[in-house]
C-alpha atoms as a PDB file:
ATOM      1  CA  UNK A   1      10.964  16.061 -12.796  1.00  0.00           C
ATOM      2  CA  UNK A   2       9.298  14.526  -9.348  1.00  0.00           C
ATOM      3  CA  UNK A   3       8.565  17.032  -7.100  1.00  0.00           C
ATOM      4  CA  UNK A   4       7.531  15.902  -3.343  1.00  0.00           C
ATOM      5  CA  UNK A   5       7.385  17.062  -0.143  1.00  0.00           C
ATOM      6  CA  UNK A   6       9.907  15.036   2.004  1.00  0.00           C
ATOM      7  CA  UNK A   7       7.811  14.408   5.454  1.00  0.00           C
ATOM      8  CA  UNK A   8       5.035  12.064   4.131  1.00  0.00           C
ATOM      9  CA  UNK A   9       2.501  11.783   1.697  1.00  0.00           C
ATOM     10  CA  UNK A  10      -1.173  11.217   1.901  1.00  0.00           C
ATOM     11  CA  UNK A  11      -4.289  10.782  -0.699  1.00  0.00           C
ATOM     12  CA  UNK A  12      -7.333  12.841   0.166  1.00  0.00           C
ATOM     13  CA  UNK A  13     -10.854  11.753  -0.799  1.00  0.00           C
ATOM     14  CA  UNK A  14     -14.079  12.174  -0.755  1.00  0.00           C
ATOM     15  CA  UNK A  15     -16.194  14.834  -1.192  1.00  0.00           C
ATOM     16  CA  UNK A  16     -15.596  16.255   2.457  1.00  0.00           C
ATOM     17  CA  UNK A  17     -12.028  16.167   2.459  1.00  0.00           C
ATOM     18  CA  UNK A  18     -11.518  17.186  -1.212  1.00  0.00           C
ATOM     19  CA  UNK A  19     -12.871  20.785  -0.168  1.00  0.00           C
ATOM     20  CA  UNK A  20     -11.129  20.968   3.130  1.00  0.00           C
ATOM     21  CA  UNK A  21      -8.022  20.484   1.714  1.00  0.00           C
ATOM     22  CA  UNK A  22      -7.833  21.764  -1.405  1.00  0.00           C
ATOM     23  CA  UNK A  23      -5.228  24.037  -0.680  1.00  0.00           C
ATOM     24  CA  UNK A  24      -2.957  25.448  -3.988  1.00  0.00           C
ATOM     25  CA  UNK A  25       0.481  24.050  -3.968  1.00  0.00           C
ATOM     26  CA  UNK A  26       3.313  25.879  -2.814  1.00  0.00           C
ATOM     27  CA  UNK A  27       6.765  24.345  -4.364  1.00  0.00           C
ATOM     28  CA  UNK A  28       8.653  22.414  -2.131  1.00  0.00           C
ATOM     29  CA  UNK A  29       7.337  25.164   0.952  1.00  0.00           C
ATOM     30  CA  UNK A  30       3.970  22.682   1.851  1.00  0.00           C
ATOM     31  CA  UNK A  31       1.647  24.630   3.290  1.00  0.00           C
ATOM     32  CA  UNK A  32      -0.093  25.861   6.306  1.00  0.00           C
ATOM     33  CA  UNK A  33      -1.023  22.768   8.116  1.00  0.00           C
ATOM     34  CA  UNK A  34      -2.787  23.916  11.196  1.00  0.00           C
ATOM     35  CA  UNK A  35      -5.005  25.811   9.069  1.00  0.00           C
ATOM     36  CA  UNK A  36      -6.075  22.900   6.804  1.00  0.00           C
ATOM     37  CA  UNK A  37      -6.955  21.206   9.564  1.00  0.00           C
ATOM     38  CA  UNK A  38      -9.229  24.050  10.682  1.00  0.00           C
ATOM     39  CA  UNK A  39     -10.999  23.140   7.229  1.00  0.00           C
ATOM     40  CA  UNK A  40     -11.143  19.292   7.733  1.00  0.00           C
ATOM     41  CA  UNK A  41     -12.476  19.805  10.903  1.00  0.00           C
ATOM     42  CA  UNK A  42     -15.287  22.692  10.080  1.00  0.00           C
ATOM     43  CA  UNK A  43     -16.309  21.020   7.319  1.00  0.00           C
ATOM     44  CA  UNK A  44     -17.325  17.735   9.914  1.00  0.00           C
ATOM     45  CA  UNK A  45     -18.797  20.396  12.152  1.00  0.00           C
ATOM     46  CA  UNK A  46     -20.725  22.018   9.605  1.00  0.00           C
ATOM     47  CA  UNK A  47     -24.720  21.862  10.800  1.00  0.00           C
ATOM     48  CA  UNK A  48     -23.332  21.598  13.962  1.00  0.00           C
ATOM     49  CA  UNK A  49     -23.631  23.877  17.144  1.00  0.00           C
ATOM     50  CA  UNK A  50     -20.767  23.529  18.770  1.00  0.00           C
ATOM     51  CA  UNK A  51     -17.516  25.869  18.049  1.00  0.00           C
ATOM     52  CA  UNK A  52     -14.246  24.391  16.239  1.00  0.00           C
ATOM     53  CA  UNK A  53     -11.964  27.041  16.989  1.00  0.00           C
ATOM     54  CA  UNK A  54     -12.215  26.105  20.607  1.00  0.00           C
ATOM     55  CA  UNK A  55     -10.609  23.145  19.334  1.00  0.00           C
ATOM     56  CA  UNK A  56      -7.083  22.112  18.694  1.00  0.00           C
ATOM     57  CA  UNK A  57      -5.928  21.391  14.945  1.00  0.00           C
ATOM     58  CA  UNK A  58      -3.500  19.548  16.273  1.00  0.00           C
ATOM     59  CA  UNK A  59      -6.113  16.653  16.872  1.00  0.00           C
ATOM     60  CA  UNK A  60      -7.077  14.621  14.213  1.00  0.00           C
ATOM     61  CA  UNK A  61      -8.914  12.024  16.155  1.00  0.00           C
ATOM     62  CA  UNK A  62     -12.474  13.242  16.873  1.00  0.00           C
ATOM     63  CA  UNK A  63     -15.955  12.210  18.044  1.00  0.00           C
ATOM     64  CA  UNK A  64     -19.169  14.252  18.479  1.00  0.00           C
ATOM     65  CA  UNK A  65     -22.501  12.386  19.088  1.00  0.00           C
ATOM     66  CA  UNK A  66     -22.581   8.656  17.923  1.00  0.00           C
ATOM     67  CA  UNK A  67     -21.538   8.090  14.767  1.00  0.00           C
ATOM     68  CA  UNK A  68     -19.258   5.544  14.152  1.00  0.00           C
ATOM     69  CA  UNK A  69     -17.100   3.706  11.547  1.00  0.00           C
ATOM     70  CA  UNK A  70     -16.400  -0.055  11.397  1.00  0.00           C
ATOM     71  CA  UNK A  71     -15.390  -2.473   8.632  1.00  0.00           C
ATOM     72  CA  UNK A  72     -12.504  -0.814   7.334  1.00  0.00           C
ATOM     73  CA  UNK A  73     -10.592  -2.543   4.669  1.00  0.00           C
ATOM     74  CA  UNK A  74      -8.045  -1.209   2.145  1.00  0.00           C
ATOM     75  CA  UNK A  75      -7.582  -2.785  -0.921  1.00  0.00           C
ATOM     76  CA  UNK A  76      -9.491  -5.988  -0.397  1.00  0.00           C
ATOM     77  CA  UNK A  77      -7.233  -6.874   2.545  1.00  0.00           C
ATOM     78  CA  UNK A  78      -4.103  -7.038   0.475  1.00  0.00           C
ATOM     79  CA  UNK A  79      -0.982  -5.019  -0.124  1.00  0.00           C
ATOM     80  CA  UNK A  80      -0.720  -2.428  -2.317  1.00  0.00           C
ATOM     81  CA  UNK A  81       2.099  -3.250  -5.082  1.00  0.00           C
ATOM     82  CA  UNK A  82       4.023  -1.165  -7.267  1.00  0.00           C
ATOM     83  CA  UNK A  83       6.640  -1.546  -9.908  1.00  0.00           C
ATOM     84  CA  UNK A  84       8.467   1.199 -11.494  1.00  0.00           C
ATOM     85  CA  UNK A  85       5.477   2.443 -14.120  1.00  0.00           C
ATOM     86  CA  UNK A  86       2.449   1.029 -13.793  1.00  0.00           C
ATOM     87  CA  UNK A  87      -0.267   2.756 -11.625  1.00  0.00           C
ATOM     88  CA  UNK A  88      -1.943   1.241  -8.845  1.00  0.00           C
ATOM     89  CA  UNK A  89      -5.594   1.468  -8.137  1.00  0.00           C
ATOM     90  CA  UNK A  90      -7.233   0.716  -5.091  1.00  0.00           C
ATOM     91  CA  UNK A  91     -10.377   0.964  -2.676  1.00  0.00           C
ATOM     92  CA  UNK A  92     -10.760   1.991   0.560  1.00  0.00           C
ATOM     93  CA  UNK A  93     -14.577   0.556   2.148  1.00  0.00           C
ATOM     94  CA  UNK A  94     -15.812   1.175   5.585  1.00  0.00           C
ATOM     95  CA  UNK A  95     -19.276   1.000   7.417  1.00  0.00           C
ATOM     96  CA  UNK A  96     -20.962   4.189   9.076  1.00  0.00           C
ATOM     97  CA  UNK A  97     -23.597   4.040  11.437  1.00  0.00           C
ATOM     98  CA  UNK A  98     -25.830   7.066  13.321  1.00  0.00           C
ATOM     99  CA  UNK A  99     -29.157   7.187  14.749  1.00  0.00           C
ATOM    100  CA  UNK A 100     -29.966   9.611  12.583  1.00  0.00           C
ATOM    101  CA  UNK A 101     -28.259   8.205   9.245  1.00  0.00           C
ATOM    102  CA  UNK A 102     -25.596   8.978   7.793  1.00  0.00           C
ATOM    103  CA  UNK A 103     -25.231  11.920   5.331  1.00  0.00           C
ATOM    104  CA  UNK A 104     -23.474  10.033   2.018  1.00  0.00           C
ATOM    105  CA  UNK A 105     -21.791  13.082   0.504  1.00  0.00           C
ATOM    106  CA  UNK A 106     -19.965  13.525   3.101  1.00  0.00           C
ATOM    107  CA  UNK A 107     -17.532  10.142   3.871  1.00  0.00           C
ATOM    108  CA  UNK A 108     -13.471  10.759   3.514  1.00  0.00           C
ATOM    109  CA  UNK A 109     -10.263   9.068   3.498  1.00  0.00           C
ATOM    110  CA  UNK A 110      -7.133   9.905   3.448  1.00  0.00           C
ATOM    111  CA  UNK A 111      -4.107   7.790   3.318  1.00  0.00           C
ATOM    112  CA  UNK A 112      -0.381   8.560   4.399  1.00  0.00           C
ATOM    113  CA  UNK A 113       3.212   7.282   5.410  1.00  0.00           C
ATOM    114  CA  UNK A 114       5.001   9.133   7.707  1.00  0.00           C
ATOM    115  CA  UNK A 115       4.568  10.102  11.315  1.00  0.00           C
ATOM    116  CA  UNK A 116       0.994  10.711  12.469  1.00  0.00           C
ATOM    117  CA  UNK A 117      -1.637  13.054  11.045  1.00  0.00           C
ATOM    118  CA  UNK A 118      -1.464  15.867  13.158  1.00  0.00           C
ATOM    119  CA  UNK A 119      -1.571  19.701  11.937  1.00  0.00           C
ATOM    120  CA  UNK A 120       2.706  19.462  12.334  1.00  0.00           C
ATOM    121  CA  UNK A 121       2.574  16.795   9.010  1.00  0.00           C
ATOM    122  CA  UNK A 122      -0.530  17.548   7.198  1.00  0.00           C
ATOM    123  CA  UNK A 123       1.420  20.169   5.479  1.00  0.00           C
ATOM    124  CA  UNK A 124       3.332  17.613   3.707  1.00  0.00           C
ATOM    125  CA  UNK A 125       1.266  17.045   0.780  1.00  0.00           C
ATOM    126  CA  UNK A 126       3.490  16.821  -2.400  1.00  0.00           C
ATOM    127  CA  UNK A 127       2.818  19.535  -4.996  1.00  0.00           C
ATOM    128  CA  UNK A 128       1.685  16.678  -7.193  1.00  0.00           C
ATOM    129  CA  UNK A 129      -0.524  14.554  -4.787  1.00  0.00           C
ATOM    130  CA  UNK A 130      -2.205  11.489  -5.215  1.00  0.00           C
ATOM    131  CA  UNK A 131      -5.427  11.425  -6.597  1.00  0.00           C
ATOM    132  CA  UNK A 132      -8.736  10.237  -4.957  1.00  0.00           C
ATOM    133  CA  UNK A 133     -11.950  10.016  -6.270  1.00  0.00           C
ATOM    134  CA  UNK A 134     -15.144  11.477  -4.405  1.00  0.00           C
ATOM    135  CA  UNK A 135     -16.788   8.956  -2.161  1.00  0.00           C
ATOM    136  CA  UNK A 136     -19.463   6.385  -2.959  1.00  0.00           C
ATOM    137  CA  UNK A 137     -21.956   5.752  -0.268  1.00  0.00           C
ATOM    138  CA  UNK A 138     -24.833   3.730  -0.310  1.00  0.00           C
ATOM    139  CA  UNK A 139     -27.560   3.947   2.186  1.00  0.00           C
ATOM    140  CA  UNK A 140     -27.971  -0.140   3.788  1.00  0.00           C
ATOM    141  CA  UNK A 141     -30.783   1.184   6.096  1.00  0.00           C
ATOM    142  CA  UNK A 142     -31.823   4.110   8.406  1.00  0.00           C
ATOM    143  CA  UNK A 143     -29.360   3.758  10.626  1.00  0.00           C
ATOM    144  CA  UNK A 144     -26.161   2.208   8.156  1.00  0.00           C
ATOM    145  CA  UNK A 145     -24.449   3.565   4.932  1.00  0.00           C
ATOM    146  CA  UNK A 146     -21.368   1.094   3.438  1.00  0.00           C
ATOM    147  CA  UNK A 147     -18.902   4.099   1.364  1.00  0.00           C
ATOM    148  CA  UNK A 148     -16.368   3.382  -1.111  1.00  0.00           C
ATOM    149  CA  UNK A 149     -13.313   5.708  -2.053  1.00  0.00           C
ATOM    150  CA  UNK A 150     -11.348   4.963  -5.236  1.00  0.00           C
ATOM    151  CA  UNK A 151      -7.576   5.580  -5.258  1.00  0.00           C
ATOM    152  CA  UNK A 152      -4.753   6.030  -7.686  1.00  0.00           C
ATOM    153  CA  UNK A 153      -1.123   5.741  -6.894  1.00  0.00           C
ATOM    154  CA  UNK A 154       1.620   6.126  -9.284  1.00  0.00           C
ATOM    155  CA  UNK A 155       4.864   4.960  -8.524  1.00  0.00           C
ATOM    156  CA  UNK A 156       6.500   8.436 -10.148  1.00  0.00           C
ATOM    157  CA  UNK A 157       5.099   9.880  -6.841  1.00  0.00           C
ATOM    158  CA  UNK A 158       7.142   7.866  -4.608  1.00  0.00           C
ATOM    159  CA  UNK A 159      10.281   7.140  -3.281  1.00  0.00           C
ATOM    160  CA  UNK A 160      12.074   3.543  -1.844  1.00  0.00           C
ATOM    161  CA  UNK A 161      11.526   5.290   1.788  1.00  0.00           C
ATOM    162  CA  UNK A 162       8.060   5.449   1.010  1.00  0.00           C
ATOM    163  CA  UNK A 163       7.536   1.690   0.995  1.00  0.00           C
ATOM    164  CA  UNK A 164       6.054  -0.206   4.312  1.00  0.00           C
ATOM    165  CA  UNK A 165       3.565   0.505   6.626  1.00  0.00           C
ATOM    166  CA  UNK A 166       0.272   3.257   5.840  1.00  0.00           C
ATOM    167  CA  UNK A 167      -2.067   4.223   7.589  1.00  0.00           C
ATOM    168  CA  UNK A 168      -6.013   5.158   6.890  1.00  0.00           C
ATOM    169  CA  UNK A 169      -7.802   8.245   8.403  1.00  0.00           C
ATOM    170  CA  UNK A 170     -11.745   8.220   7.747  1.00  0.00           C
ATOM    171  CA  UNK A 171     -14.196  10.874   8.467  1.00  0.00           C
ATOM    172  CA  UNK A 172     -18.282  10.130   7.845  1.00  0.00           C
ATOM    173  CA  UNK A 173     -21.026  12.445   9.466  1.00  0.00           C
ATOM    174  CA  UNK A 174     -24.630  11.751  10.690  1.00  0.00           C
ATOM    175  CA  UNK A 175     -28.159  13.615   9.147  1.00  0.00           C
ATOM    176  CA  UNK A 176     -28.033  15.080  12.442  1.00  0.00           C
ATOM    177  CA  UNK A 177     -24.506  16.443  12.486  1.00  0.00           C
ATOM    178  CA  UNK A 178     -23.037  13.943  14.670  1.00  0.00           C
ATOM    179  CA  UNK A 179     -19.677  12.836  13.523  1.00  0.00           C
ATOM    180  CA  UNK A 180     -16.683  10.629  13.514  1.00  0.00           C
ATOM    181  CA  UNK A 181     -12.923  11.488  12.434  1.00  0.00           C
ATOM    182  CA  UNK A 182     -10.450   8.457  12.942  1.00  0.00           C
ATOM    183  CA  UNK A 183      -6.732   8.907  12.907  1.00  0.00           C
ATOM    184  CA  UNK A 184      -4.837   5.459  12.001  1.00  0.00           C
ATOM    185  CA  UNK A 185      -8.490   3.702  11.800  1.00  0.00           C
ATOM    186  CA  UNK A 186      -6.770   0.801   9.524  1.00  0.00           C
ATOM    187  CA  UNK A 187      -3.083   0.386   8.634  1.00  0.00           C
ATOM    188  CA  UNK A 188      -2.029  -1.696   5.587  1.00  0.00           C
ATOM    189  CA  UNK A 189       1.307  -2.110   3.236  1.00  0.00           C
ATOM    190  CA  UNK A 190       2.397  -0.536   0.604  1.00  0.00           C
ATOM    191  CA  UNK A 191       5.238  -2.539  -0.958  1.00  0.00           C
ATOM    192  CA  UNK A 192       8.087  -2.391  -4.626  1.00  0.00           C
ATOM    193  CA  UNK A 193       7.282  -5.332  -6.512  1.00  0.00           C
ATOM    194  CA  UNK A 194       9.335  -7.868  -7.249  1.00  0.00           C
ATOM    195  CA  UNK A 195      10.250 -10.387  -9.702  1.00  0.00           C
ATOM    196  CA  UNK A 196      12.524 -13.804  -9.346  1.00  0.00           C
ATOM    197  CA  UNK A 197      14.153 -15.717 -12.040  1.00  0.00           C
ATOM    198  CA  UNK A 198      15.720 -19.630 -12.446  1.00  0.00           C
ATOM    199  CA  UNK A 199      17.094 -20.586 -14.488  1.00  0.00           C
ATOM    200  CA  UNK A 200      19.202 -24.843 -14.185  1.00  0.00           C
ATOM    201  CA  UNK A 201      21.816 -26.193 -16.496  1.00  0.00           C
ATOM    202  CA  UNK A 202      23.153 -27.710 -18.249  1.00  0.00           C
ATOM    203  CA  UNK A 203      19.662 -29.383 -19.980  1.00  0.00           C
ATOM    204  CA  UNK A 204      20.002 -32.359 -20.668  1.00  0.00           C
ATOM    205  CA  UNK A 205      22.289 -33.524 -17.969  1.00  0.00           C
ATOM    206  CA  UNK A 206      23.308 -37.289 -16.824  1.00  0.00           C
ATOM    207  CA  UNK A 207      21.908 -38.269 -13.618  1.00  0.00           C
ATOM    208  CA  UNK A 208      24.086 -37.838 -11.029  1.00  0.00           C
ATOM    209  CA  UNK A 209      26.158 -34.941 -12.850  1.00  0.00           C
ATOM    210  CA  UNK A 210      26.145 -31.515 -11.108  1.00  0.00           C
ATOM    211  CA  UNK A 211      23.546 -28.989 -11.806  1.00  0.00           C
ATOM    212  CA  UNK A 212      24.080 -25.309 -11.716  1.00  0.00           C
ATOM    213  CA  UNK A 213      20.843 -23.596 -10.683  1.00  0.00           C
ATOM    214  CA  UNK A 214      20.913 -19.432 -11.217  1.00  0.00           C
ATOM    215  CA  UNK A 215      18.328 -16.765 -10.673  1.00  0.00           C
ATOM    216  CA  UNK A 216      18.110 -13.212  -9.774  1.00  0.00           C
ATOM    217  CA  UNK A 217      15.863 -11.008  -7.027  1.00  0.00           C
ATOM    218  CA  UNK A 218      15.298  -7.659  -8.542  1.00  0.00           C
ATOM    219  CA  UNK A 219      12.333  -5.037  -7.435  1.00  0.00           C
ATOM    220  CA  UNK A 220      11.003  -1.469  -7.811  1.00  0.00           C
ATOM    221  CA  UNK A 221      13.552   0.892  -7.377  1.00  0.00           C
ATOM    222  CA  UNK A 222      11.344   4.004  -6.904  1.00  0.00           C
ATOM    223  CA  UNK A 223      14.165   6.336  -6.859  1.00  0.00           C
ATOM    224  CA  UNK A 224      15.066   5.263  -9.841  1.00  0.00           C
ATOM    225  CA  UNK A 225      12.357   4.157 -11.757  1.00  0.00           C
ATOM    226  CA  UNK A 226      14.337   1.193 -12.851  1.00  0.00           C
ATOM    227  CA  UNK A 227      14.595  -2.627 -11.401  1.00  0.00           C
ATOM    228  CA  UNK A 228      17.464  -3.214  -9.276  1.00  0.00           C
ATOM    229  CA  UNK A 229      19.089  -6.177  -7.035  1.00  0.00           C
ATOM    230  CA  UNK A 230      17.483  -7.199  -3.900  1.00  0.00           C
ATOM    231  CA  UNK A 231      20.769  -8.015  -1.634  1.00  0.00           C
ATOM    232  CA  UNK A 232      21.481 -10.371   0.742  1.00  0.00           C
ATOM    233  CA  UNK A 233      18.123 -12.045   0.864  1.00  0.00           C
ATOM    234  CA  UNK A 234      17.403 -15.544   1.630  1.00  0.00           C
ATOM    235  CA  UNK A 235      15.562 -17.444  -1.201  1.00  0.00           C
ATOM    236  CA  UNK A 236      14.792 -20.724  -0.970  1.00  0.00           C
ATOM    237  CA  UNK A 237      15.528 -23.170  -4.291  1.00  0.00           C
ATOM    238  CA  UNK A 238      12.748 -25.948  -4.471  1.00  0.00           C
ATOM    239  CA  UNK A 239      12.104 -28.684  -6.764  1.00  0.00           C
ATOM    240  CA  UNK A 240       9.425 -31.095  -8.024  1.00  0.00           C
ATOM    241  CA  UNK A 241       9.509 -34.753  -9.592  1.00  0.00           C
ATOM    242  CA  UNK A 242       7.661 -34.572 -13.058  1.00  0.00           C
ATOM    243  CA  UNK A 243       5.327 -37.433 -11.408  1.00  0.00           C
ATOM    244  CA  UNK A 244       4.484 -35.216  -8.671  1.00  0.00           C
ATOM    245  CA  UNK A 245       2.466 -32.096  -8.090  1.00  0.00           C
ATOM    246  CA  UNK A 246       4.485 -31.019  -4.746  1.00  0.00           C
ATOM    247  CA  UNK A 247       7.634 -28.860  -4.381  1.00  0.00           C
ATOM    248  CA  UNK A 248       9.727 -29.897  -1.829  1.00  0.00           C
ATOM    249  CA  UNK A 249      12.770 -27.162  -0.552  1.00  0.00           C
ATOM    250  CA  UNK A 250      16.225 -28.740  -1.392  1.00  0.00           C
ATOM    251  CA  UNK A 251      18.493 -25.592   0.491  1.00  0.00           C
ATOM    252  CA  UNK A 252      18.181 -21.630   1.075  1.00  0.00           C
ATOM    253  CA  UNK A 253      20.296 -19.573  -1.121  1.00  0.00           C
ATOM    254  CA  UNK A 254      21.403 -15.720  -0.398  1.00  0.00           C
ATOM    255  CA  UNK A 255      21.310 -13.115  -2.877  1.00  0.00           C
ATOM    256  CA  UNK A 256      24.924 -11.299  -3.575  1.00  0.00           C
ATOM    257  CA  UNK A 257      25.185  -7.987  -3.800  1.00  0.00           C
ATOM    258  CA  UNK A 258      23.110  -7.848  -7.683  1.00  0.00           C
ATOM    259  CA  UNK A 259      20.578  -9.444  -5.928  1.00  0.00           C
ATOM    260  CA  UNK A 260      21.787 -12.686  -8.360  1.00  0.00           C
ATOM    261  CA  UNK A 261      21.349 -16.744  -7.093  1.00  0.00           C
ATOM    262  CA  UNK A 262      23.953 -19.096  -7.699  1.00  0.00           C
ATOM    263  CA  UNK A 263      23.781 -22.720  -6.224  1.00  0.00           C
ATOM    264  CA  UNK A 264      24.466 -27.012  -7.149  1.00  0.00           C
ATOM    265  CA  UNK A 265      22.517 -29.473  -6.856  1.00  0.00           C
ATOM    266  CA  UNK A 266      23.018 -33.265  -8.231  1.00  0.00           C
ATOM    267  CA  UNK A 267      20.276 -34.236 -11.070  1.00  0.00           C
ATOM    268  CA  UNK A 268      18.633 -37.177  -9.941  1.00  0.00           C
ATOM    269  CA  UNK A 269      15.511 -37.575 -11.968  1.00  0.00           C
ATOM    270  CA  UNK A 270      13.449 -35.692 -14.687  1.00  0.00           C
ATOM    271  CA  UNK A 271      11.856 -32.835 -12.597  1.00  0.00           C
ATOM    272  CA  UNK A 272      11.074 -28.260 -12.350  1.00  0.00           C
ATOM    273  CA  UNK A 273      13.199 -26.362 -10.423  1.00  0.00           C
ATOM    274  CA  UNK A 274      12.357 -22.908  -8.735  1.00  0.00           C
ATOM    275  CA  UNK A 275      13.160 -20.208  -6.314  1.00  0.00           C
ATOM    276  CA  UNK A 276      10.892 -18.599  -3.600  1.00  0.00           C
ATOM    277  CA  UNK A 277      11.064 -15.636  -1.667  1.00  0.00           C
ATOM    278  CA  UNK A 278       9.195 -15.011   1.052  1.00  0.00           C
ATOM    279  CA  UNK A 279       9.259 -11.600   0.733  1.00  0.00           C
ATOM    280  CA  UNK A 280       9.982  -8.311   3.522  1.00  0.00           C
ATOM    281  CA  UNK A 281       8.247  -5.537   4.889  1.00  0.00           C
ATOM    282  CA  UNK A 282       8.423  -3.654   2.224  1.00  0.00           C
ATOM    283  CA  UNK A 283       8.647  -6.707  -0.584  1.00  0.00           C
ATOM    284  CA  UNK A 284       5.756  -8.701  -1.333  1.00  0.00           C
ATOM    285  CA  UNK A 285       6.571 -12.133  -2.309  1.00  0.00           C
ATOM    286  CA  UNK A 286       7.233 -13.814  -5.290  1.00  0.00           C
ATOM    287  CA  UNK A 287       7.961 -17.056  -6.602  1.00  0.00           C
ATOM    288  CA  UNK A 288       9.942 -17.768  -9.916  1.00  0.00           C
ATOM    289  CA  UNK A 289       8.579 -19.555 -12.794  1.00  0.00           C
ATOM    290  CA  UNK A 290       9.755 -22.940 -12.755  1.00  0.00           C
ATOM    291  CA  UNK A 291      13.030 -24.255 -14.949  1.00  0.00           C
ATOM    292  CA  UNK A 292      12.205 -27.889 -16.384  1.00  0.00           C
ATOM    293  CA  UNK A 293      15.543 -30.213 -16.506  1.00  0.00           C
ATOM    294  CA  UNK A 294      15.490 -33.745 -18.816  1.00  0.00           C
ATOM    295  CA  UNK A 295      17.596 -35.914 -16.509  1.00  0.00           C
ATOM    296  CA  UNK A 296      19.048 -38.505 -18.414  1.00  0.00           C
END
């Protein structure tokens, strides 16, 4: 059975953030939010002189001294798919810079969906969260460290509402207890895959005759856990000459409501025939494998 919290759900990792929130579960209830983000927050103090419980929890987005983050990219600068079984596994890579250098055990990410990470969300961990590996940073000189954080998503965890925009907090800390904690540092898009059929007939046909060309536009149902109809999406049907090595678009065709294609077109010579979605904000895209038709 999937068991989630409702409000959002985030990865923590790295070493810093895997002790200031690692929090026990609480079915279904979350947990206390405000105090986990006395944790985050103490434990990118720690060293440090000045007090965090003068602070607010309720403010994720903190700066002490000069250490700073740059270079943030999340998964090699592309979307993060998922189908219905298959894991995902991606990085998360930023720069860190202090005077002092930067202390390499103790980078952090987290990633979520949802309304901003603030002590009133951060509670919404699901009892089976996703899992993050501990940071890898690497010193580049005395004042630079590049850090890597590994994570793992499995589409069990998720749910169709869960697909779109995500955003990236990152935490890294100086030698001399400076430190930097960015809310929504880097936003990317986590999308259902999707797959796209053709499939033209009669083969052989006469030239001239009327060809029927069908597909279908199906992706993750994460509710579900099965594939499902994409519905009333436009998909455009394109076509190539055997001579050629260019697909030119003949018409745009709109998925019914099974997410199935349906259109004519008259066979003129021997050529490949294909569909091509341009995918959503929550759809990657995806292009069908192209249908060969002997025109006779």
């Amino acid at each position: 059975m999937r068991i989630r919290a409702t409000a959002a759900a985030l990865t923590v990792s790295g070493a810093l953030a895997l002790t200031a929130f690692a929090v026990p579960a609480q079915a279904d209830s979350g947990w206390d939010g405000a105090a986990a983000g006395a944790q985050a927050k103490a434990a990118l103090k720690a060293g440090h002189a000045t007090s965090f419980a003068a602070r607010s929890a309720a403010d994720y987005d903190e700066q002490y001294g000069d250490t700073a983050i740059s270079n943030i990219v999340v998964n090699g600068g592309k979307d993060v798919v998922l189908g219905i079984s298959a894991k995902a596994k991606f990085k998360v890579t930023f720069t860190a810079t202090d005077d002092s250098g930067i202390n390499n055990k103790l980078g952090a990410a987290i990633v979520y969906h949802g309304s901003d990470l603030d002590s009133s969300n951060i509670g919404a961990l699901p009892d089976e969260d996703i899992d993050g590996t501990d940071t890898t940073c690497k010193t580049v000189n005395a004042t630079t460290s590049t850090c890597t954080l590994n994570f793992t998503v499995d589409p069990l965890w998720l749910y169709n509402t869960d697909a779109g925009s995500w955003k990236v907090w990152v935490g890294a800390q100086g030698k001399d207890g400076d430190f930097t904690a960015r809310d929504k540092a880097k936003s990317y898009s986590t999308k259902r895959y999707a797959k796209l059929s053709t499939n033209a007939t009669p083969e052989p046909i006469t030239k001239g005759k009327t060809l029927t060309v069908k597909g279908a536009l199906t992706r993750a149902n994460w509710d579900t856990s099965k594939y499902a109809g994409y519905t009333v999406q436009k998909v455009t049907l394109q076509y190539r000459k055997k001579t050629s090595s260019t697909y030119t678009t003949l018409k745009t065709v709109t998925s019914d409501s099974k997410g199935n294609l349906s259109t004519t077109v008259k066979a003129s010579a021997d050529g490949y025939f294909r569909y091509k979605f341009a995918g959503t904000s929550t759809t990657p895209a995806v292009t069908s494998t192209s249908d060969f038709v002997d025109v006779r």
